[in-house]
Protein backbone atom coordinates (compact mmCIF):
# COMPACT_ATOMS: atom_id res chain seq x y z
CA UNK A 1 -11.10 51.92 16.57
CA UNK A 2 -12.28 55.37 16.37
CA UNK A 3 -16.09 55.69 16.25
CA UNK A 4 -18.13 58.40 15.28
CA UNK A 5 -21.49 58.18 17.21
CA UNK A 6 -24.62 60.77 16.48
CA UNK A 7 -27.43 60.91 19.39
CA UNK A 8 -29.69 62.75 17.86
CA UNK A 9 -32.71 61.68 20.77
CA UNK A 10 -32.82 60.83 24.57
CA UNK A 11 -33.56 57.02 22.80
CA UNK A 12 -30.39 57.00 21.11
CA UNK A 13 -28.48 57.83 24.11
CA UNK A 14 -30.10 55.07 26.30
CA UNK A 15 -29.57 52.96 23.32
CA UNK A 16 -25.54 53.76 23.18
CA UNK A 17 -25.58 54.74 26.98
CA UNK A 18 -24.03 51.63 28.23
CA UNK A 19 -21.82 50.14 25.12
CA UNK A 20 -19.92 53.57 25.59
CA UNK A 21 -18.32 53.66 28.48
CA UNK A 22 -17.06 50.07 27.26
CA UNK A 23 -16.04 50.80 23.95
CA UNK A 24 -14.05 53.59 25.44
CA UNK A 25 -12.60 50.84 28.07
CA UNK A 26 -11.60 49.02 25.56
CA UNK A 27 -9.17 51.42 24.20
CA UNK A 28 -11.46 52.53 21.31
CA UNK A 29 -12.04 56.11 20.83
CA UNK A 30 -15.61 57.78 20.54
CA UNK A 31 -17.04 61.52 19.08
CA UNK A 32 -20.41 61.70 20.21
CA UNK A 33 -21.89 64.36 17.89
CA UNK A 34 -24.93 65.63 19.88
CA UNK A 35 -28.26 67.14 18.58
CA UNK A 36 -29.64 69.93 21.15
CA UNK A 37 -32.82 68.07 21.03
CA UNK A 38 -34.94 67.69 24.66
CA UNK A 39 -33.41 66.44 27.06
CA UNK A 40 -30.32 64.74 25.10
CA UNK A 41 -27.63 66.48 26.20
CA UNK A 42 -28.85 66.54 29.88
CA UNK A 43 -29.16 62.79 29.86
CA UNK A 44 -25.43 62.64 28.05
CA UNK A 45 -23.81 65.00 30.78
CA UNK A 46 -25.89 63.02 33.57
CA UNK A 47 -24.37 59.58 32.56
CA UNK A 48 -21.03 61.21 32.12
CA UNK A 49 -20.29 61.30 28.41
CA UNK A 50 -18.28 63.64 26.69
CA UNK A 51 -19.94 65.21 23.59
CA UNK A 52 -19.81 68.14 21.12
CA UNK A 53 -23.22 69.99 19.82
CA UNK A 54 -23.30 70.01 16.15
CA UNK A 55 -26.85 71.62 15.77
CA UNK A 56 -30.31 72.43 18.08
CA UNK A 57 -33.33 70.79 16.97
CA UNK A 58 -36.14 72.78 15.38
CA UNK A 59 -39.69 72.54 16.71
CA UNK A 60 -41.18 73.48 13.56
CA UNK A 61 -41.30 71.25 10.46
CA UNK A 62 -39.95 73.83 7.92
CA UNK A 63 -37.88 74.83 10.33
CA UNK A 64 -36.02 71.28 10.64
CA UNK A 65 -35.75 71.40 7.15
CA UNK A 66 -33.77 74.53 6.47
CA UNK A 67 -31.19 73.64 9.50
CA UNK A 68 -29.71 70.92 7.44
CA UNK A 69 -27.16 72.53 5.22
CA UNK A 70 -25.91 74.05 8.35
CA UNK A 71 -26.03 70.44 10.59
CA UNK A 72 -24.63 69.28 7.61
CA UNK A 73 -21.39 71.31 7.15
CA UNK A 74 -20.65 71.22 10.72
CA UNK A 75 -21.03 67.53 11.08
CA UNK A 76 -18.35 67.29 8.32
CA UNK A 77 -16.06 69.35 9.51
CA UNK A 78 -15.63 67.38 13.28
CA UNK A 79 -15.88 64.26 11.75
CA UNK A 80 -13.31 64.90 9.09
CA UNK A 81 -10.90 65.87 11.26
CA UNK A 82 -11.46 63.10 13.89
CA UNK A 83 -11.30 60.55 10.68
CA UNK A 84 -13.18 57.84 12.33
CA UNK A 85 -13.08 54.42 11.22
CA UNK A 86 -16.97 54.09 11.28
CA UNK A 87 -19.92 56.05 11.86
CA UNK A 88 -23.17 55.24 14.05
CA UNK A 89 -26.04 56.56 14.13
CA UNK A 90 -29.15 57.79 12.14
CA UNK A 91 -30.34 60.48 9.84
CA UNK A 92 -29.56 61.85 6.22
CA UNK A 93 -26.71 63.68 7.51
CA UNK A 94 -24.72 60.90 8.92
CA UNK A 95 -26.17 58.66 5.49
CA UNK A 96 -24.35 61.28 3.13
CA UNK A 97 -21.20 61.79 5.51
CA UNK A 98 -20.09 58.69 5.63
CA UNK A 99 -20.09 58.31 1.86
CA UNK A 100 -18.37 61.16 1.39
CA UNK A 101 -15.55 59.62 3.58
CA UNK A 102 -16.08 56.78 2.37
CA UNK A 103 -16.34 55.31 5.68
CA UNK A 104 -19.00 52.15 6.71
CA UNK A 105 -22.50 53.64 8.69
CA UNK A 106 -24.20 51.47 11.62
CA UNK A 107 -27.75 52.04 12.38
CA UNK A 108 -30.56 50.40 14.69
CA UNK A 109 -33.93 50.57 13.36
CA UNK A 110 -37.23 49.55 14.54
CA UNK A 111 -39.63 52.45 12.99
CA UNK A 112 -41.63 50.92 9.94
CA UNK A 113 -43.34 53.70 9.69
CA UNK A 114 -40.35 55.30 6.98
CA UNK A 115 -41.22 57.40 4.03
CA UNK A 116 -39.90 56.05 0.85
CA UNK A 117 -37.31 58.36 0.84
CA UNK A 118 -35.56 57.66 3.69
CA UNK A 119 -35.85 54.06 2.81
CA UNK A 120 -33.78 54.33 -0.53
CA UNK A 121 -31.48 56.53 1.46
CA UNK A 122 -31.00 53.72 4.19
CA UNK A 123 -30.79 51.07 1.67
CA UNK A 124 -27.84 52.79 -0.31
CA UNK A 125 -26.02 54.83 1.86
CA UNK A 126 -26.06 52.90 5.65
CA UNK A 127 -23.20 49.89 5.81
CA UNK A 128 -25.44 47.58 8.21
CA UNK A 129 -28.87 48.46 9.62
CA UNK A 130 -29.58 46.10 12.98
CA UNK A 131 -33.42 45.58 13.10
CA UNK A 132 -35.64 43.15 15.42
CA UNK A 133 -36.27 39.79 14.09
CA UNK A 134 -39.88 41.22 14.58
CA UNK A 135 -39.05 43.88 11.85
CA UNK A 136 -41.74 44.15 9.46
CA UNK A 137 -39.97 45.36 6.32
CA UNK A 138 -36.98 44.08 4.11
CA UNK A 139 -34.59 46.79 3.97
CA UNK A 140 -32.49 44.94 1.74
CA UNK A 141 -29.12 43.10 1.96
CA UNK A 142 -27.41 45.32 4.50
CA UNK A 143 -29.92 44.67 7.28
CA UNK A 144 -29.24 42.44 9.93
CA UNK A 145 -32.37 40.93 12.47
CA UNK A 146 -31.15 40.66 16.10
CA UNK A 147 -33.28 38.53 18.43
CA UNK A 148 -33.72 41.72 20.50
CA UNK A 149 -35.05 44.99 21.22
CA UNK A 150 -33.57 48.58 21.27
CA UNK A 151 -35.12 49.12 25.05
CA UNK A 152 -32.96 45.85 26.22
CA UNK A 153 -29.76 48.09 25.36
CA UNK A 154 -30.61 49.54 28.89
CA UNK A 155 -33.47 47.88 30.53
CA UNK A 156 -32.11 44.35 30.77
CA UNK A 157 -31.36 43.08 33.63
CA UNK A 158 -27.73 43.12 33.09
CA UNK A 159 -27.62 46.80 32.88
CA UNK A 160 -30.95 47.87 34.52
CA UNK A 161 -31.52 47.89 38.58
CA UNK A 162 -34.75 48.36 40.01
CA UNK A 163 -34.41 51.70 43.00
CA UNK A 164 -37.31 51.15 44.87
CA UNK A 165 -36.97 55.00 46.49
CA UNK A 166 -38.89 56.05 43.53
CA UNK A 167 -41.73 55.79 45.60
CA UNK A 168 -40.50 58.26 47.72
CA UNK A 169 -39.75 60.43 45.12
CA UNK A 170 -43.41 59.86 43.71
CA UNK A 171 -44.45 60.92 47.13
CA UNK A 172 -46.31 57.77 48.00
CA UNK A 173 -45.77 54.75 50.24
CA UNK A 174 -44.18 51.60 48.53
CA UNK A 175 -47.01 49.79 49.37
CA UNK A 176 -49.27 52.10 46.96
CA UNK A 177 -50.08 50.74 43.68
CA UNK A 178 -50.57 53.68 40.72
CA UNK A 179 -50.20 53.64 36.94
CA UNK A 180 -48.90 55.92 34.82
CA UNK A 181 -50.37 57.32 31.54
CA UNK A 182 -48.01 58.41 28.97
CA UNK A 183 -49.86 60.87 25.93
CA UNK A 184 -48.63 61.86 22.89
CA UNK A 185 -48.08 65.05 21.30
CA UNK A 186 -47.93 63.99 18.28
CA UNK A 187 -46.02 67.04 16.09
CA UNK A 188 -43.29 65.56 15.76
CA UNK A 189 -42.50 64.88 11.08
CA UNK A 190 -42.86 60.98 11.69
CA UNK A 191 -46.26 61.85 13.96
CA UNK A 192 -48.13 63.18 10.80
CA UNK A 193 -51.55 61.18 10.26
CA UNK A 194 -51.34 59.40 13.23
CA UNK A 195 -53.76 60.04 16.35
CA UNK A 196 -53.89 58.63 20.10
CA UNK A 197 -56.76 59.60 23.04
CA UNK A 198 -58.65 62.58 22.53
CA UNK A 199 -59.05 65.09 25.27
CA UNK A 200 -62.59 63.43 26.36
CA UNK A 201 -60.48 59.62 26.41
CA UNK A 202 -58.03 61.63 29.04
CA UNK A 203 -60.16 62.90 31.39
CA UNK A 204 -62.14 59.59 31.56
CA UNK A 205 -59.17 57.82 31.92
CA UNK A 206 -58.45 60.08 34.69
CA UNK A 207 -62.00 59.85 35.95
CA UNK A 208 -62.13 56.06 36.15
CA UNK A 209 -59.09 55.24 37.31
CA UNK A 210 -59.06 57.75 40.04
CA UNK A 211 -61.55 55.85 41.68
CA UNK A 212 -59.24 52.56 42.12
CA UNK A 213 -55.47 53.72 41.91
CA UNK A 214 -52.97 56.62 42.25
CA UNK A 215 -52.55 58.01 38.81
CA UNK A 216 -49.38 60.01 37.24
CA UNK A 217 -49.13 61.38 33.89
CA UNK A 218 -46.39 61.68 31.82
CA UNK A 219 -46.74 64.32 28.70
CA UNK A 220 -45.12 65.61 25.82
CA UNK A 221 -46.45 69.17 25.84
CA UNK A 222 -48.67 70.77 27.90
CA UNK A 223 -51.83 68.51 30.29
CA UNK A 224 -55.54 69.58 29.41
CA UNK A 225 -56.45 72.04 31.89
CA UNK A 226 -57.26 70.15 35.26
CA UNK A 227 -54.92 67.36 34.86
CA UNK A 228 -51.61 68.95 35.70
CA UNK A 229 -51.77 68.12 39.43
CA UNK A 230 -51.48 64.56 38.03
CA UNK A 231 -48.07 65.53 36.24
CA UNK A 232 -45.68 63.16 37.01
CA UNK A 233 -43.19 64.48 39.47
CA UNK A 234 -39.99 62.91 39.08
CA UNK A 235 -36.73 63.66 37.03
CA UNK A 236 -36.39 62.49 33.52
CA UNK A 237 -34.31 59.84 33.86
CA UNK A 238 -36.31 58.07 36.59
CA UNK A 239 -39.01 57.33 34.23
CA UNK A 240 -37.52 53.81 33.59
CA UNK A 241 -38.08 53.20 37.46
CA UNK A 242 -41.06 55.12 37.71
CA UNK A 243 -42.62 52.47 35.01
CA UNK A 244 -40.91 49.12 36.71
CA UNK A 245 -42.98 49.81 39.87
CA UNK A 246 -46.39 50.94 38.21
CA UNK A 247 -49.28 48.55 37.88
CA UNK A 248 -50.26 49.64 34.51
CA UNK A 249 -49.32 52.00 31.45
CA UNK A 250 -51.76 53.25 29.48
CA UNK A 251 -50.49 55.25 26.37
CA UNK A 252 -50.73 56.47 23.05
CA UNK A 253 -46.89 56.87 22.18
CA UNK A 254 -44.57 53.35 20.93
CA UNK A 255 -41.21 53.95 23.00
CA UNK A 256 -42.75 54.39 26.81
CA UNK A 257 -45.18 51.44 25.82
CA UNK A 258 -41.83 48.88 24.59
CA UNK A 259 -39.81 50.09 27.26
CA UNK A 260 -42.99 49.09 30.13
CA UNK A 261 -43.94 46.03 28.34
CA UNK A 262 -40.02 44.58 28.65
CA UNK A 263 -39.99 45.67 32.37
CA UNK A 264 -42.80 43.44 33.07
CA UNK A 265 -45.27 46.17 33.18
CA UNK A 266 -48.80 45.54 32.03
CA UNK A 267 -49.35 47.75 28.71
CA UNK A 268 -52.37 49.46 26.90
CA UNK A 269 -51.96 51.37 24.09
CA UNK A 270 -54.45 53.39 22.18
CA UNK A 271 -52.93 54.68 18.55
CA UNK A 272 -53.69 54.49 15.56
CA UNK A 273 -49.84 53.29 14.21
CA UNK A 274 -49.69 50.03 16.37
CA UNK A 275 -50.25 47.20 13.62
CA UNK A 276 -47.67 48.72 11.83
CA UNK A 277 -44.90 48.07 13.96
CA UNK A 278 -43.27 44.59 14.51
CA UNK A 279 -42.52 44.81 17.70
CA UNK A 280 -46.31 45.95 18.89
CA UNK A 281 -47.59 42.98 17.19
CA UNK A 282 -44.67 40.01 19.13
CA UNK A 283 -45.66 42.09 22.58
CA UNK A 284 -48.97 41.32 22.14
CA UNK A 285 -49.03 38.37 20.42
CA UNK A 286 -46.30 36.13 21.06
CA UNK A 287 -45.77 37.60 24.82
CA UNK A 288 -49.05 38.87 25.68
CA UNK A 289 -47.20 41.97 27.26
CA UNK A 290 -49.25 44.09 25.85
CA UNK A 291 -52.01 44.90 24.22
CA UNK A 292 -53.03 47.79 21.26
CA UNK A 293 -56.14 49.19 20.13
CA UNK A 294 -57.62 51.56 17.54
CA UNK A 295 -60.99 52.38 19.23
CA UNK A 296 -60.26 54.79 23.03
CA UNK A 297 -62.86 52.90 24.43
CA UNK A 298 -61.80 49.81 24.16
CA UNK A 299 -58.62 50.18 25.30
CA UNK A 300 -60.21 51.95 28.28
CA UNK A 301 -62.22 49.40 29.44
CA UNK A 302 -59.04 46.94 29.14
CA UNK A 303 -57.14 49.20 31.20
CA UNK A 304 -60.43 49.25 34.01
CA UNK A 305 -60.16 45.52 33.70
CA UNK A 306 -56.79 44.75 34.34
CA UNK A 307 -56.68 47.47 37.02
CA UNK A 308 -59.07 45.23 38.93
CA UNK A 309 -57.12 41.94 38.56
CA UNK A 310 -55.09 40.81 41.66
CA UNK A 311 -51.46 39.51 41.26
CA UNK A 312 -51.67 41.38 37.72
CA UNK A 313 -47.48 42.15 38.34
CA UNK A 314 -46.92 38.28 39.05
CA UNK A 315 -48.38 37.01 36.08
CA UNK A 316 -46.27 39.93 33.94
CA UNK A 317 -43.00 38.72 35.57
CA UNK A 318 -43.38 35.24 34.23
CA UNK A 319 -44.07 36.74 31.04
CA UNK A 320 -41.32 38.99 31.06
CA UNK A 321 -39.17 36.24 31.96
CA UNK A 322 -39.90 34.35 29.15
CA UNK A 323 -39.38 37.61 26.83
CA UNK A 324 -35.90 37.77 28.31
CA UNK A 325 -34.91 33.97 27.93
CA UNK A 326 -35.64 34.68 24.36
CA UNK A 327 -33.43 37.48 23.69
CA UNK A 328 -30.30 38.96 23.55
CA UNK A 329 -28.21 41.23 25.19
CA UNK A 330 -28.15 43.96 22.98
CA UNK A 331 -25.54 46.30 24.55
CA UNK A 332 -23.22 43.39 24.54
CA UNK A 333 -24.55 42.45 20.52
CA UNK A 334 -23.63 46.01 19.67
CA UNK A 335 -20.51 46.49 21.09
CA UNK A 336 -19.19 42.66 19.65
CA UNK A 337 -20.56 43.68 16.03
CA UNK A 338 -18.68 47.55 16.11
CA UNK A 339 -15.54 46.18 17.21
CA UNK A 340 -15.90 43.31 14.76
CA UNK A 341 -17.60 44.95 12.16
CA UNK A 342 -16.53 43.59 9.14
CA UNK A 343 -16.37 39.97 9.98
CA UNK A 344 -20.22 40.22 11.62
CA UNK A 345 -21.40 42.28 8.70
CA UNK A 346 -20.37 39.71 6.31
CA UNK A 347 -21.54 36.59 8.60
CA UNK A 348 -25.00 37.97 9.25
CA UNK A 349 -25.92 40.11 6.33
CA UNK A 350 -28.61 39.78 3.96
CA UNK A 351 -31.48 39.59 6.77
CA UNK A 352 -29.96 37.03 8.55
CA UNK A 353 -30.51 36.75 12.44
CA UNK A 354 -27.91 36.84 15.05
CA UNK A 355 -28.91 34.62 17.56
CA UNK A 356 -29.16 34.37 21.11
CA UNK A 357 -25.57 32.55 22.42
């Protein structure tokens, strides 16, 4: 087959990161169309995977808004003349492509949080949208529910090795336990209305924990003066170890908060856009991996009370476990339903889930 593939986001690459490479194995061939967004392209080039740039991402909302026509026209122009046999990916530009080539458009979801215009665009224009079973909202009869989550693409344990010389990179002794705390910026278009801690929530978070564990502090933007000496210091793409090893993550963003909760990492998250996602509400409920709050304070004090708990990693491991008994393999789901695409479209269409073999 010949596959089309945008990354737009370092989560789309980890997504895709590992089905890649096999795909391509498999005598298929793959255009990764790139957006200049963060670190994307650094994670691509790290993991070895060719890819062309079709646009940089904006930091300003307007500004993301006029680059279209100009994404857009590019886009067409590599695709056309690669003439894939399907597209993956997400985004209007890849929605409105592949109709124009009349060509069938793959998609994983798990943001509930879309405006009604991206929903009718999803619903009409994308071939087969993948979803948790967890997913809260009927997208119609091209979505398919997957016993699975988008982290397990490349933190399960098939694909995903814990390295503990992390520690050594963290500059502590393995025998050290710390947490991390992971805030928000919250400008990005799908961040609008929502909220997370307040400057006052992170320094007492700092404050109190400071007292009873080594703390690190992941950002998106710049720390409140006085914090950076708690700025995590590894590379990017160690975070996924970094957040194996911790003791605790305490956030106000959704990806860092899945991707600790599968590792077996005790979670708290303070947001206000947590019982609006699916798979927030099976963490907590169903797995008791995590757990979500509205009110700073609270989730604060749940954080100082965990902290305190011996064995807290042992008891997460058995829960973990019994998150992973549960679910699939996603790389190996994606890969089997590209390759296969029109027979697994029409066997598991109309919100049906693919199960766990």
């Amino acid at each position: 087959m010949k596959i089309a593939m945008y990354i737009n986001t370092p989560g789309q690459m980890y997504l895709w990161h590992n089905a890649i490479p096999i795909l391509l194995r498999e005598e298929n061939e793959v255009l990764i169309l790139a957006r200049d967004h963060g670190p994307t392209c650094e994670l691509l080039s790290r993991y070895g995977l060719q890819y062309t740039v079709y646009g940089k991402a904006s930091h300003m909302k307007l500004g993301k808004i006029l680059q279209l026509p100009n994404h857009f026209i590019k886009s067409l122009d590599l695709i056309s003349r690669f003439r894939p046999d399907i597209l993956i990916g997400g985004g209007l530009i890849g929605m409105y492509i592949s109709a124009i080539l009349k060509k069938p458009m793959l998609t994983f979801a798990d943001n509930e949080e879309v405006s009604s215009f991206e929903l009718y665009n999803a619903k009409y224009f994308i071939s087969a949208i993948i979803t948790p079973s967890c997913y809260l909202k009927n997208l119609g009869k091209n979505q398919i529910r997957i016993d699975g989550y988008k982290e397990l693409a490349y933190l399960h344990p098939n694909y995903f090795k814990p390295d503990p010389s992390v520690y050594t990179e963290l500059g502590i002794g393995s025998h050290e336990r710390y947490v991390v705390l992971r805030f928000g910026s919250f400008e990005a278009v799908h961040d609008i209305n929502r909220k997370g801690f307040s400057q006052n929530d992170k320094y007492r978070l700092v404050e109190e924990l400071t007292n009873q564990t080594r703390v690190f502090i992941s950002a998106e933007g710049n720390l409140p003066a006085g914090l950076e000496r708690y700025k995590l210091p590894t590379a990017y793409h160690r975070i996924h170890q970094v957040l194996y090893f911790a003791q605790l993550l305490i956030g106000d963003t959704g990806t860092m908060a899945w991707e600790a909760a599968v590792l077996g990492t005790p979670t708290v998250v303070s947001a206000s856009f947590t019982p609006h996602f699916g798979n927030f509400l099976e963490l907590e409920k169903k797995y008791d991996l995590i757990y979500c709050f509205q009110d700073a304070d609270k989730a604060i004090d749940k954080a100082l009370e965990l902290i305190r708990q011996p064995n807290l990693k042992k008891q997460w491991a058995i829960k973990r476990q019994k998150l992973l008994d549960d679910k699939i393999d996603v790389t190996q789901f994606m890969i089997d339903f590209t390759e296969n695409f029109s027979e697994s479209f029409s066997k598991f269409k109309h919100g049906n889930i693919y199960p766990k073999q």
